[in-house]
C-alpha atoms as a PDB file:
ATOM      1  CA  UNK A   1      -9.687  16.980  -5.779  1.00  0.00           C
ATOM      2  CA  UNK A   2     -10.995  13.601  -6.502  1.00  0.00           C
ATOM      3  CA  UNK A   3     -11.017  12.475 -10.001  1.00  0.00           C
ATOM      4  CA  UNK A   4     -14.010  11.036 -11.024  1.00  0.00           C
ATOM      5  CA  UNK A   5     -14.426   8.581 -14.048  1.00  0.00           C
ATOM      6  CA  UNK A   6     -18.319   7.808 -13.776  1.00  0.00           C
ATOM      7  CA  UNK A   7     -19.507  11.326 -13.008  1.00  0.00           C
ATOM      8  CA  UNK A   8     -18.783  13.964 -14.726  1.00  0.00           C
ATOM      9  CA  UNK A   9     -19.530  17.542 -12.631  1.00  0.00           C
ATOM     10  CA  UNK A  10     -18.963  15.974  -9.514  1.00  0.00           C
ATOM     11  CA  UNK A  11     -19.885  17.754  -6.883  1.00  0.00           C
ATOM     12  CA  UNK A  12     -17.394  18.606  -4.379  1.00  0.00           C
ATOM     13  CA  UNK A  13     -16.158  20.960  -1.886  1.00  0.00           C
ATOM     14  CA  UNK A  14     -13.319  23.503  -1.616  1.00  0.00           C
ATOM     15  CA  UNK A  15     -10.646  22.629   0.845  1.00  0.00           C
ATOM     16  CA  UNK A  16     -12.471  19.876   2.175  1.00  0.00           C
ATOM     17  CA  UNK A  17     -10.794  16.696   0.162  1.00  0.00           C
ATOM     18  CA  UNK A  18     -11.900  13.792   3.177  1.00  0.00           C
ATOM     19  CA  UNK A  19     -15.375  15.035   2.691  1.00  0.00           C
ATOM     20  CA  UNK A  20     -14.989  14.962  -0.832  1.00  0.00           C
ATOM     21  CA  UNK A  21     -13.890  11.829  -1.154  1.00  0.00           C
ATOM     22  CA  UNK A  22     -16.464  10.564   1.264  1.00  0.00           C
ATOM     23  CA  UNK A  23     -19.132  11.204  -0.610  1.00  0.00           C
ATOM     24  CA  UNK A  24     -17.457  10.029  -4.108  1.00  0.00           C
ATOM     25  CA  UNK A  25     -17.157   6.846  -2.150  1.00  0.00           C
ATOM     26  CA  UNK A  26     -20.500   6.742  -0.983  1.00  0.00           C
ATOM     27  CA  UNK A  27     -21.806   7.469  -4.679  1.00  0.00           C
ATOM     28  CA  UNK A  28     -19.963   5.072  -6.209  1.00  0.00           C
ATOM     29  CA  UNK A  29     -20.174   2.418  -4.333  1.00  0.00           C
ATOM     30  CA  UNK A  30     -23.476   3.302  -3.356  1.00  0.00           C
ATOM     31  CA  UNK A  31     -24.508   2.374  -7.598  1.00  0.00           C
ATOM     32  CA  UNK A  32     -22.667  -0.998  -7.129  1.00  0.00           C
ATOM     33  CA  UNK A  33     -24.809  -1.999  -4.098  1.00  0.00           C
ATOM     34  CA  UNK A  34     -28.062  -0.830  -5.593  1.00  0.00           C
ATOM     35  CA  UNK A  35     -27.329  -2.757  -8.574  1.00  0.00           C
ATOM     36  CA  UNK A  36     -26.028  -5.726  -6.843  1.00  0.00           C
ATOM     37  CA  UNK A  37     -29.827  -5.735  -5.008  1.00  0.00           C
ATOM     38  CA  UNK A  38     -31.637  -4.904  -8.312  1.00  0.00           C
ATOM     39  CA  UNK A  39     -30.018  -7.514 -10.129  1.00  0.00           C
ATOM     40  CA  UNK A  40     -30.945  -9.855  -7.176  1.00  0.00           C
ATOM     41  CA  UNK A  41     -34.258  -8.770  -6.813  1.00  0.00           C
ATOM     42  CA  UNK A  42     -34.861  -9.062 -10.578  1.00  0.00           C
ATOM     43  CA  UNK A  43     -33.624 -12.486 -10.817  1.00  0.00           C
ATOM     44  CA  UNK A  44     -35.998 -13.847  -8.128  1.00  0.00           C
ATOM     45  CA  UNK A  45     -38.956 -12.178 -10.063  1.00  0.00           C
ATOM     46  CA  UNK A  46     -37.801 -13.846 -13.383  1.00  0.00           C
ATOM     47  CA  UNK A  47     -37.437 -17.085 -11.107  1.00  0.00           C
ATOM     48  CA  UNK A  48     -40.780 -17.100  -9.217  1.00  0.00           C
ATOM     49  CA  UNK A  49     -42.845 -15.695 -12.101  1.00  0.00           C
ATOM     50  CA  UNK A  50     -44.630 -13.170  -9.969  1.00  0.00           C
ATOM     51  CA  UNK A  51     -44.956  -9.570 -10.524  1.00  0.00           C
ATOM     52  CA  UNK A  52     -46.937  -7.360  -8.986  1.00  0.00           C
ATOM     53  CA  UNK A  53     -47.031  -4.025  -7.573  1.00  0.00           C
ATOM     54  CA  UNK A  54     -46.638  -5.204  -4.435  1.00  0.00           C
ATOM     55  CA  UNK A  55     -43.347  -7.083  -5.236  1.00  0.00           C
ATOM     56  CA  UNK A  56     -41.826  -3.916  -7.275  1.00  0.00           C
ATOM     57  CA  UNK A  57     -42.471  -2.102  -4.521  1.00  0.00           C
ATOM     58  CA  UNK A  58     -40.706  -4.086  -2.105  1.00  0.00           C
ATOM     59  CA  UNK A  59     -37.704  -4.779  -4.411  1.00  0.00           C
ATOM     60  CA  UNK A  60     -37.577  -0.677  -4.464  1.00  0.00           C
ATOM     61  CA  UNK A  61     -37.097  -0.370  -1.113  1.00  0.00           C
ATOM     62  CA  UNK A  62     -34.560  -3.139  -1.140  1.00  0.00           C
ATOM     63  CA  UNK A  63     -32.593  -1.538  -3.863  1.00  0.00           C
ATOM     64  CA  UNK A  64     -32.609   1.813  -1.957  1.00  0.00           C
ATOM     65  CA  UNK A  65     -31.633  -0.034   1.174  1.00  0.00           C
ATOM     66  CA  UNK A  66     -28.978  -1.903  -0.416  1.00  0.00           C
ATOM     67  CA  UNK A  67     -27.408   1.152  -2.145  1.00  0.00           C
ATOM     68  CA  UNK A  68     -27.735   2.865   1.330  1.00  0.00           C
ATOM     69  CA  UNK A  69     -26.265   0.795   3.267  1.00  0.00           C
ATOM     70  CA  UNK A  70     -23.101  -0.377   0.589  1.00  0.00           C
ATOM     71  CA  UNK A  71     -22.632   3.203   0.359  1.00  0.00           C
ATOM     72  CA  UNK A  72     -22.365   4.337   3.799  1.00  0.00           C
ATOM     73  CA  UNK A  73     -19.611   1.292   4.185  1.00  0.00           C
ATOM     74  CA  UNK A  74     -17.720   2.881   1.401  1.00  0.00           C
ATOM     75  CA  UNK A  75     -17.922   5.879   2.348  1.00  0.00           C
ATOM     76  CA  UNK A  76     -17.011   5.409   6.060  1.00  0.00           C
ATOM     77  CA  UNK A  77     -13.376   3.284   4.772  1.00  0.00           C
ATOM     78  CA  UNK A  78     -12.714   5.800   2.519  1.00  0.00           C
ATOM     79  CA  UNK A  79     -13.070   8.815   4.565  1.00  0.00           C
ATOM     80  CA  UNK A  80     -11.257   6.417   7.049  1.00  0.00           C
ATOM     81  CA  UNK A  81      -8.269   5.581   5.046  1.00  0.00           C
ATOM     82  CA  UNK A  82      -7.779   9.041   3.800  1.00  0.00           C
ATOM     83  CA  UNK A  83      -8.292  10.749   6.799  1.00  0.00           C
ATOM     84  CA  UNK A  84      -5.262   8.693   8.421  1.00  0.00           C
ATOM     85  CA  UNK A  85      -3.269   9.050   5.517  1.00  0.00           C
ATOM     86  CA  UNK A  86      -3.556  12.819   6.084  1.00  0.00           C
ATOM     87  CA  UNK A  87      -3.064  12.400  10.043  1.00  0.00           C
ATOM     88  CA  UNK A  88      -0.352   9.644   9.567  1.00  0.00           C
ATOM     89  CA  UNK A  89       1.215  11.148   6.802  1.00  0.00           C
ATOM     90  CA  UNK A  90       2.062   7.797   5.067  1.00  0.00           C
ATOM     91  CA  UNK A  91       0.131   5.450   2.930  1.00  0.00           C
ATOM     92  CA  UNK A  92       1.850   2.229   4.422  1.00  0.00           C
ATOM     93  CA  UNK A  93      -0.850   0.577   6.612  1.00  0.00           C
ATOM     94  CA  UNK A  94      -3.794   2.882   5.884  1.00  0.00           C
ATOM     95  CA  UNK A  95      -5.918   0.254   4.045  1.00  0.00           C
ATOM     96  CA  UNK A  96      -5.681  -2.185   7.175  1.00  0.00           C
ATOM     97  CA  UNK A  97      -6.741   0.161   9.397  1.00  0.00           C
ATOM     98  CA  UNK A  98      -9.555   1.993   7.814  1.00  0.00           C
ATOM     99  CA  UNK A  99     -11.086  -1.266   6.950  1.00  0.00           C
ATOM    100  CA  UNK A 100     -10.792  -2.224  10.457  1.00  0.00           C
ATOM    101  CA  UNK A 101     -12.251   0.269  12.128  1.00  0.00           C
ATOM    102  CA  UNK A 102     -14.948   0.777   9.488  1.00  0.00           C
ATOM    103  CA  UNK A 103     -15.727  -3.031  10.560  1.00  0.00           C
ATOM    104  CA  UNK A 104     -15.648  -2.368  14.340  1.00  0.00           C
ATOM    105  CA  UNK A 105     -18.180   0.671  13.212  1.00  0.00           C
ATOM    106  CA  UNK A 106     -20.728  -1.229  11.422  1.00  0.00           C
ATOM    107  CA  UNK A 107     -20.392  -4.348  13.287  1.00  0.00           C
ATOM    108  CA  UNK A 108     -21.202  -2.224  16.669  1.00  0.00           C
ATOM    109  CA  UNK A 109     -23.822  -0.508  14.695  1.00  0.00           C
ATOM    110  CA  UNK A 110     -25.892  -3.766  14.124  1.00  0.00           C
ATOM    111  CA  UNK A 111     -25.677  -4.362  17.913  1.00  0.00           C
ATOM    112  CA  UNK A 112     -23.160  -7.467  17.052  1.00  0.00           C
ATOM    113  CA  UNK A 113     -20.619  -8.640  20.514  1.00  0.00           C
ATOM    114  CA  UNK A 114     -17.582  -7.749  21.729  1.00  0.00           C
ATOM    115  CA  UNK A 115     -16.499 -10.613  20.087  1.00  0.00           C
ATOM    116  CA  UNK A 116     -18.030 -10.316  16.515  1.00  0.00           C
ATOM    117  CA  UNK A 117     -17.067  -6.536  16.291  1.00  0.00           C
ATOM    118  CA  UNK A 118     -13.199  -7.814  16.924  1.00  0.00           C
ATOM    119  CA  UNK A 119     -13.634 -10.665  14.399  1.00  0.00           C
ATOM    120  CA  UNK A 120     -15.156  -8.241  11.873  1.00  0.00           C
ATOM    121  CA  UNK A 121     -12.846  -5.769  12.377  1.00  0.00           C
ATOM    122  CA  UNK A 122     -10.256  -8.221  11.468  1.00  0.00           C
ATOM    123  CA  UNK A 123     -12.082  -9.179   8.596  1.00  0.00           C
ATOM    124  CA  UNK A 124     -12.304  -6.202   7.341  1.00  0.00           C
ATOM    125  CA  UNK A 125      -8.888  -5.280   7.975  1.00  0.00           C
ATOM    126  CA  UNK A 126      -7.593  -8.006   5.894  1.00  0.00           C
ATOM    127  CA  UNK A 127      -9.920  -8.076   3.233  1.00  0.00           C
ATOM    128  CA  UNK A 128      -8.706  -3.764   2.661  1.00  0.00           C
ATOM    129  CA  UNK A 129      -5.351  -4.675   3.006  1.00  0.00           C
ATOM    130  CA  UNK A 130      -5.813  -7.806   0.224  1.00  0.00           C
ATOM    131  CA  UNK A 131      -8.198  -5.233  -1.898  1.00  0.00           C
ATOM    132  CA  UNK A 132      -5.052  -2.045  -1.468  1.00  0.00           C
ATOM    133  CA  UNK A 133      -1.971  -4.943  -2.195  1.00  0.00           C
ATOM    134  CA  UNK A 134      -4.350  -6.134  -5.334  1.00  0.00           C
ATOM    135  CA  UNK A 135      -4.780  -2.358  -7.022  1.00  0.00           C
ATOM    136  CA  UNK A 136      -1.046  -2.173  -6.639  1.00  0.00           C
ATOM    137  CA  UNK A 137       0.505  -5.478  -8.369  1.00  0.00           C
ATOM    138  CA  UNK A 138       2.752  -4.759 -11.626  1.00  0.00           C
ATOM    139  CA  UNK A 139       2.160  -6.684 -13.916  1.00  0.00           C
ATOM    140  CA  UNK A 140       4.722  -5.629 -16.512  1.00  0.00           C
ATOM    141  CA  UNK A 141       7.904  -6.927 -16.954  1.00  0.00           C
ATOM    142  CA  UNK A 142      11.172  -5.750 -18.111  1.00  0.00           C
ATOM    143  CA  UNK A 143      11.028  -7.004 -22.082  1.00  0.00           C
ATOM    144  CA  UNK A 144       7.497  -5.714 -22.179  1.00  0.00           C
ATOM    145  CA  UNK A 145       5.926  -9.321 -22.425  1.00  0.00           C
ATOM    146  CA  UNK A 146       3.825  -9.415 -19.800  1.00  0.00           C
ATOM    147  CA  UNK A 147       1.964 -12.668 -20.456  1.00  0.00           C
ATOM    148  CA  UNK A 148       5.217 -14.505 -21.317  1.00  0.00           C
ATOM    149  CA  UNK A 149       6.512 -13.959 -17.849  1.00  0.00           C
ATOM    150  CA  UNK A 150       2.943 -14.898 -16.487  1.00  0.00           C
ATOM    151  CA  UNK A 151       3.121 -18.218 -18.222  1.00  0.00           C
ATOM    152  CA  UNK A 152       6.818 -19.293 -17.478  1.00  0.00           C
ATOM    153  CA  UNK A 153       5.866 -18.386 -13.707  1.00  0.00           C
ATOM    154  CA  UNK A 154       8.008 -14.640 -13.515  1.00  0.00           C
ATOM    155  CA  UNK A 155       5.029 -12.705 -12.718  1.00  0.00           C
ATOM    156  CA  UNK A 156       6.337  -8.989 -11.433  1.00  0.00           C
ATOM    157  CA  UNK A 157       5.289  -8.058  -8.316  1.00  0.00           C
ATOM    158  CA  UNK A 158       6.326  -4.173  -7.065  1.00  0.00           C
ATOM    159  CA  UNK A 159       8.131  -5.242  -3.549  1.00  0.00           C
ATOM    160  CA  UNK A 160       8.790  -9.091  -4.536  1.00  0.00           C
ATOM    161  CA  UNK A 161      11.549  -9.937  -7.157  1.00  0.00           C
ATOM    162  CA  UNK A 162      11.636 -13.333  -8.776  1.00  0.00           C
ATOM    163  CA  UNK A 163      14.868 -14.810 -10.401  1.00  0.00           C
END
């Protein structure tokens, strides 16, 4: 089962663990968006000096939208990258692929090229890969000084060792 720090009484389902972390996914990421267009939409208000129904209205269904849309992103890689993971049964190159063919998806899904799906894909790819490799750095070090080693340039990476 999926843990879930924001949420408390998640709901999820029984034997079903890709669905349920689908839709955790889609939740949570699905907040961030929302609030990423409500901030946006807020600031332009604050900017322009206009509010009206009108406007409130239309930042609404931009917030909704947004949220929608970061959501169903999210919870397309993560159902991705789990669902190979379970498939593959390794967690080496998981991250790479789920974010590229979660770009390929929504890129095709906007009616984008041959050629942009590819180059999103890739995009995508990388930018889950660089995301996954992130999450995982160490950044402790063997006398427990941690910002020591930082400043004199020792910084302790999990697969990379530094004299």
């Amino acid at each position: 089962m999926p843990m879930s720090v924001f949420f408390s009484g998640f709901p999820s389902f029984p034997n079903i663990e890709v669905l349920n972390r689908t839709i955790e996914g889609f939740i949570k990421i699905g907040v961030v968006g929302a609030s990423k267009v409500a901030v946006e939409e807020t600031y332009d208000c604050l900017k322009k000096g206009k509010f009206s129904v009108e406007k409130l209205d239309d930042a609404l269904r931009k917030v909704c939208r947004g949220g929608a849309y970061w959501g169903t992103t999210a919870g397309a890689y993560v159902g991705m990258e789990y669902g190979m993971e379970r498939i593959r049964g390794t967690r080496d190159w998981n991250a790479m692929l789920g974010g590229a063919i979660t770009g390929a998806l929504i890129s095709a899904a906007h009616g984008h090229g041959r050629d942009q799906v590819i180059a999103n894909a890739i995009t995508i790819g990388a930018l889950a890969t660089a995301a996954k490799l992130i999450n995982n750095l160490d950044y402790e070090s063997d006398d427990g000084d941690e910002l020591d080693d930082w400043a004199e340039g020792r910084p302790h990476f999990p697969l990379v060792s530094f004299p």
